[in-house]
N, C-alpha and C. Protein backbone atom coordinates (compact mmCIF):
# COMPACT_ATOMS: atom_id res chain seq x y z
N UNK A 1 -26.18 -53.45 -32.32
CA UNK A 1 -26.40 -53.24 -33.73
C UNK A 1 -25.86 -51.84 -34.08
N UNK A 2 -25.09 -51.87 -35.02
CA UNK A 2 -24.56 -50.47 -35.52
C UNK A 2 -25.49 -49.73 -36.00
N UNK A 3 -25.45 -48.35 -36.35
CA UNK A 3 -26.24 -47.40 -36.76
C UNK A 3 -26.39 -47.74 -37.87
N UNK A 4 -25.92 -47.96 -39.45
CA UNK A 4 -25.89 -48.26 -40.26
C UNK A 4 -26.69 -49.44 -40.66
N UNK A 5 -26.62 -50.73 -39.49
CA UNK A 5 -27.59 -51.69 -39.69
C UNK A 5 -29.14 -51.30 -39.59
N UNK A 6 -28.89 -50.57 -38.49
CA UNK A 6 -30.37 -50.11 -37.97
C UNK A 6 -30.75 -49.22 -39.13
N UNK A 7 -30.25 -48.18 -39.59
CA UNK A 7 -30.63 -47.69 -40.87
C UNK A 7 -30.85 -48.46 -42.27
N UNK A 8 -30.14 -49.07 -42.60
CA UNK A 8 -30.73 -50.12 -43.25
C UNK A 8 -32.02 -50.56 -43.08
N UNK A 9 -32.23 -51.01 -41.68
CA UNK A 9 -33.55 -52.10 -41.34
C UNK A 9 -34.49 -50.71 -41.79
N UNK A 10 -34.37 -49.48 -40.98
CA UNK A 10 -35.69 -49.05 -40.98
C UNK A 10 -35.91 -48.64 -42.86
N UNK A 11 -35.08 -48.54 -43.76
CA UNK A 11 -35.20 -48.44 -45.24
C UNK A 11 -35.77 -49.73 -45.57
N UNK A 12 -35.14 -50.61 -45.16
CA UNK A 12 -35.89 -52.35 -45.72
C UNK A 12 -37.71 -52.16 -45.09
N UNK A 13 -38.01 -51.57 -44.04
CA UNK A 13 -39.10 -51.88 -43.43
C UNK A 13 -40.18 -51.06 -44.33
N UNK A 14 -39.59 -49.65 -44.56
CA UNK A 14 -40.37 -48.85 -45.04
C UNK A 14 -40.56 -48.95 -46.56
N UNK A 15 -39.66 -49.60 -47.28
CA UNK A 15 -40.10 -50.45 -48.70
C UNK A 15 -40.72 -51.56 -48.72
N UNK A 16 -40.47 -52.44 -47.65
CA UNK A 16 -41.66 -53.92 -47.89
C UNK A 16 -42.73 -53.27 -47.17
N UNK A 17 -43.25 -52.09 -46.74
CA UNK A 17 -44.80 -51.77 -46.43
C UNK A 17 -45.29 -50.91 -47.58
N UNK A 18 -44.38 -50.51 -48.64
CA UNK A 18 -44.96 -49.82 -49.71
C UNK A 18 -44.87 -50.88 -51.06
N UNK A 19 -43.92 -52.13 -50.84
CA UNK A 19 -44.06 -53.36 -52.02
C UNK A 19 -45.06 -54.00 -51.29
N UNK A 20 -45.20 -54.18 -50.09
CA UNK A 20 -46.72 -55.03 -49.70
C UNK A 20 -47.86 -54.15 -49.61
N UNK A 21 -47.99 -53.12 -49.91
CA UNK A 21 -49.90 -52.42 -50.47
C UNK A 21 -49.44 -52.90 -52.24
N UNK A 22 -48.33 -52.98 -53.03
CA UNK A 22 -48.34 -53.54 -53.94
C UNK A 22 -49.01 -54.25 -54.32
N UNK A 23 -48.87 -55.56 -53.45
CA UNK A 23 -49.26 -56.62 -53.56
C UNK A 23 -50.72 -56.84 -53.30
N UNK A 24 -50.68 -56.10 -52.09
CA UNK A 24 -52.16 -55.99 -51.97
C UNK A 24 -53.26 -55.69 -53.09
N UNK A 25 -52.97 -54.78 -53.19
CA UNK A 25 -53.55 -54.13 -54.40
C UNK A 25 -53.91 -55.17 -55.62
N UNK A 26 -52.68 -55.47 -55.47
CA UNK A 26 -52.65 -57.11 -56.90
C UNK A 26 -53.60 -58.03 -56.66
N UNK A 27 -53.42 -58.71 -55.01
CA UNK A 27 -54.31 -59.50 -54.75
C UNK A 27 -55.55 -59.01 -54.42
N UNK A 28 -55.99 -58.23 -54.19
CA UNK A 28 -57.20 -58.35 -53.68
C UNK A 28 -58.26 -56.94 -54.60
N UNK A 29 -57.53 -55.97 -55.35
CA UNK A 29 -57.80 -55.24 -56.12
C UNK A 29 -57.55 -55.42 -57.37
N UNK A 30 -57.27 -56.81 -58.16
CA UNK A 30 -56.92 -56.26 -59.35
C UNK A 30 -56.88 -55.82 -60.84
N UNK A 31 -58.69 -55.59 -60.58
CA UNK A 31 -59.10 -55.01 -61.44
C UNK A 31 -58.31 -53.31 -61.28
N UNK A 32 -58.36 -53.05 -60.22
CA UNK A 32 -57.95 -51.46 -59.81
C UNK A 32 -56.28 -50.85 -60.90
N UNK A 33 -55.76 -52.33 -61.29
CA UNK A 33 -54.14 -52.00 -61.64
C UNK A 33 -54.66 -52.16 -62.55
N UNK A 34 -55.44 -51.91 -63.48
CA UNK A 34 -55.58 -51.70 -64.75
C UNK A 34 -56.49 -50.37 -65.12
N UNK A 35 -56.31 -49.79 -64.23
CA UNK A 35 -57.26 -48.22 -64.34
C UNK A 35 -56.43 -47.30 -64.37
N UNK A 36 -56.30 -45.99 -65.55
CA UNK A 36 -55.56 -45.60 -65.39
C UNK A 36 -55.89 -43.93 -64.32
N UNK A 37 -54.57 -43.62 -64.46
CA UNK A 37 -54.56 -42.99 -63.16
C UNK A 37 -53.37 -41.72 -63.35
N UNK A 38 -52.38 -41.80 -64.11
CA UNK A 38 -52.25 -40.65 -64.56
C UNK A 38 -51.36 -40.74 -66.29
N UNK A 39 -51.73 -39.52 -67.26
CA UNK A 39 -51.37 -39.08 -68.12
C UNK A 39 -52.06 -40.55 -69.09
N UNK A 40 -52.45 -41.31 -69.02
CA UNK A 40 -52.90 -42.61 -69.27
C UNK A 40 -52.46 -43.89 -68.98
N UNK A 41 -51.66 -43.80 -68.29
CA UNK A 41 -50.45 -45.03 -67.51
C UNK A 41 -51.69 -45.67 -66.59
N UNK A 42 -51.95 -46.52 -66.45
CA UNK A 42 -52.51 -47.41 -65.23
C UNK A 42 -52.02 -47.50 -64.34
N UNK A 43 -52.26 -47.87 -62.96
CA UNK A 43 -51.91 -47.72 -61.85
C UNK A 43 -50.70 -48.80 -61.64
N UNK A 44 -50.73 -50.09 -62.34
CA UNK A 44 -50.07 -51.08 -62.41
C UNK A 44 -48.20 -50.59 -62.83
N UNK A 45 -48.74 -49.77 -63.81
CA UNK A 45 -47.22 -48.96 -64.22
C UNK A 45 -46.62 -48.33 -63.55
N UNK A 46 -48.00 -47.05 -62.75
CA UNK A 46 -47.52 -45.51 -62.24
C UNK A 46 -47.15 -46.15 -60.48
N UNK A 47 -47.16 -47.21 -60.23
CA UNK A 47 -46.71 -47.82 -59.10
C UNK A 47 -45.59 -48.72 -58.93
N UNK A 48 -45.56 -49.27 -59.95
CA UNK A 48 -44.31 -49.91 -60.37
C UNK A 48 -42.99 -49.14 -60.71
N UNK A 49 -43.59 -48.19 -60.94
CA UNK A 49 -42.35 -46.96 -61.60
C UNK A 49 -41.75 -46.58 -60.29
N UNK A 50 -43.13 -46.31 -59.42
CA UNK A 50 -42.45 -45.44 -58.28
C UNK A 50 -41.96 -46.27 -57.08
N UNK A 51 -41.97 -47.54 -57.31
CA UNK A 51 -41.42 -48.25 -56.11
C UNK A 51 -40.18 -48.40 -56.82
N UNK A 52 -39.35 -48.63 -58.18
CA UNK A 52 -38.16 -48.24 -58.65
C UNK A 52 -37.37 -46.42 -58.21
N UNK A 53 -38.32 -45.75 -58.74
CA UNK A 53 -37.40 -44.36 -57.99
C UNK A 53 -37.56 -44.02 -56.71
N UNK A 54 -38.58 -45.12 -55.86
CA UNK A 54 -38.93 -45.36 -54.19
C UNK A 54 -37.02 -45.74 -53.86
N UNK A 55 -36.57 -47.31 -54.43
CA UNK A 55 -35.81 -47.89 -53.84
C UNK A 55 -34.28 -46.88 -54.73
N UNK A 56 -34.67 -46.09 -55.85
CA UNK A 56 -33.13 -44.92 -56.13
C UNK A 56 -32.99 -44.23 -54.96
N UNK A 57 -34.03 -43.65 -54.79
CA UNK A 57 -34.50 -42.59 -53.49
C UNK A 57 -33.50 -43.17 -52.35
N UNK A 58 -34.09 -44.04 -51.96
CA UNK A 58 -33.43 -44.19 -50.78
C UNK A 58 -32.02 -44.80 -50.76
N UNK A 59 -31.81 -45.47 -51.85
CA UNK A 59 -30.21 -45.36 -51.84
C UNK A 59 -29.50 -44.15 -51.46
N UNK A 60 -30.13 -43.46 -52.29
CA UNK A 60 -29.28 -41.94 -52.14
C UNK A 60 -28.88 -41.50 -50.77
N UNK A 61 -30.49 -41.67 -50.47
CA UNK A 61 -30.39 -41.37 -48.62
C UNK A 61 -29.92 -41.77 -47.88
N UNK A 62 -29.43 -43.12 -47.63
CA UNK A 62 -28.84 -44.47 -47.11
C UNK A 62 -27.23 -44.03 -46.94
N UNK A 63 -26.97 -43.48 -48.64
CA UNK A 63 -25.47 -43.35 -49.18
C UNK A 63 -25.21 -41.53 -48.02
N UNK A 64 -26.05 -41.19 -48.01
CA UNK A 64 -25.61 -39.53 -47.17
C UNK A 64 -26.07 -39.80 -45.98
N UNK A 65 -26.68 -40.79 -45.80
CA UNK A 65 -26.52 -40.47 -43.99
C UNK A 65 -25.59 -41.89 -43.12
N UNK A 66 -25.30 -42.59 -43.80
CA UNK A 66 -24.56 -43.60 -43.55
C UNK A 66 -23.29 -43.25 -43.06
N UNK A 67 -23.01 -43.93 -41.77
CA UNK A 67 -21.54 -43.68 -41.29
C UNK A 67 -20.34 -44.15 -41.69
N UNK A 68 -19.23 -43.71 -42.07
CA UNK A 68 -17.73 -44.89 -42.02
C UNK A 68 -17.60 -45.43 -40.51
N UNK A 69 -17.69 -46.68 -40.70
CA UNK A 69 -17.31 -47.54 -39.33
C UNK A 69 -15.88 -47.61 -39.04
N UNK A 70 -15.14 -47.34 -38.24
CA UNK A 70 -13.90 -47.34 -37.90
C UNK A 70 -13.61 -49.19 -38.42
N UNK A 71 -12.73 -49.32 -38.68
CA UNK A 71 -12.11 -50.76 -38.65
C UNK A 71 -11.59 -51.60 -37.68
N UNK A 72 -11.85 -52.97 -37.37
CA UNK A 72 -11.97 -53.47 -35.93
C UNK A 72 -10.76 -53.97 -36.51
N UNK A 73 -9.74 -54.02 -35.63
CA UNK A 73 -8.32 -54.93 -35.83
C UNK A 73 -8.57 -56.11 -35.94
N UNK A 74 -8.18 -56.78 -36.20
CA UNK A 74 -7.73 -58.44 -36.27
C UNK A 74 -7.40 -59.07 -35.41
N UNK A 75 -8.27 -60.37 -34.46
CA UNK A 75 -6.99 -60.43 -33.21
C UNK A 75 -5.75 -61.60 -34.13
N UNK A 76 -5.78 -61.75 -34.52
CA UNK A 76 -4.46 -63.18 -35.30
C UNK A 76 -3.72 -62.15 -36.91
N UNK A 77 -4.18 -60.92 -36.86
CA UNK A 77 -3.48 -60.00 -38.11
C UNK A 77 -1.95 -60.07 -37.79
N UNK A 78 -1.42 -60.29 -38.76
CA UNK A 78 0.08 -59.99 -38.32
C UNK A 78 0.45 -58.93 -38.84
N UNK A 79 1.66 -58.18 -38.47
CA UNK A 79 2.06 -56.82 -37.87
C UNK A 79 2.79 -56.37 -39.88
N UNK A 80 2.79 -55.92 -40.55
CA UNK A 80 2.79 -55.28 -41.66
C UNK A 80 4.26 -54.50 -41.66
């Protein structure tokens, strides 16, 4: 597995454990997403917001630590 995949996975892993307390929260709390929690936003918002600048975030990060993969030849490419 290339570095890049593996970086990927561990960004995919570490957003579906912060979209699944989401959920959690939904299911099994959800009176709680209607309390607010800051400036008067409810938690339902002020979590929703931040799993959007969660997944900008880590683009960014993804985009600067991500490698250029050299290019694998072709075995049947013909010669240019």
């Amino acid at each position: 597995m290339t570095y890049n995949a593996r970086l990927g996975l561990v960004f995919f892993a570490i957003y579906a454990a912060v979209y699944a307390g989401f959920i959690g929260v939904c299911t099994f709390d959800y009176e709680a997403m209607g309390k607010p929690v800051f400036e008067g936003l409810n938690l339902a918002i002020v979590y929703g917001m931040a799993l959007i600048l969660l997944a900008i975030v880590m683009a960014v990060i993804y985009m600067l630590l991500a490698k250029t993969e050299p290019e694998v030849p072709q075995a049947n490419a013909t010669p240019e």
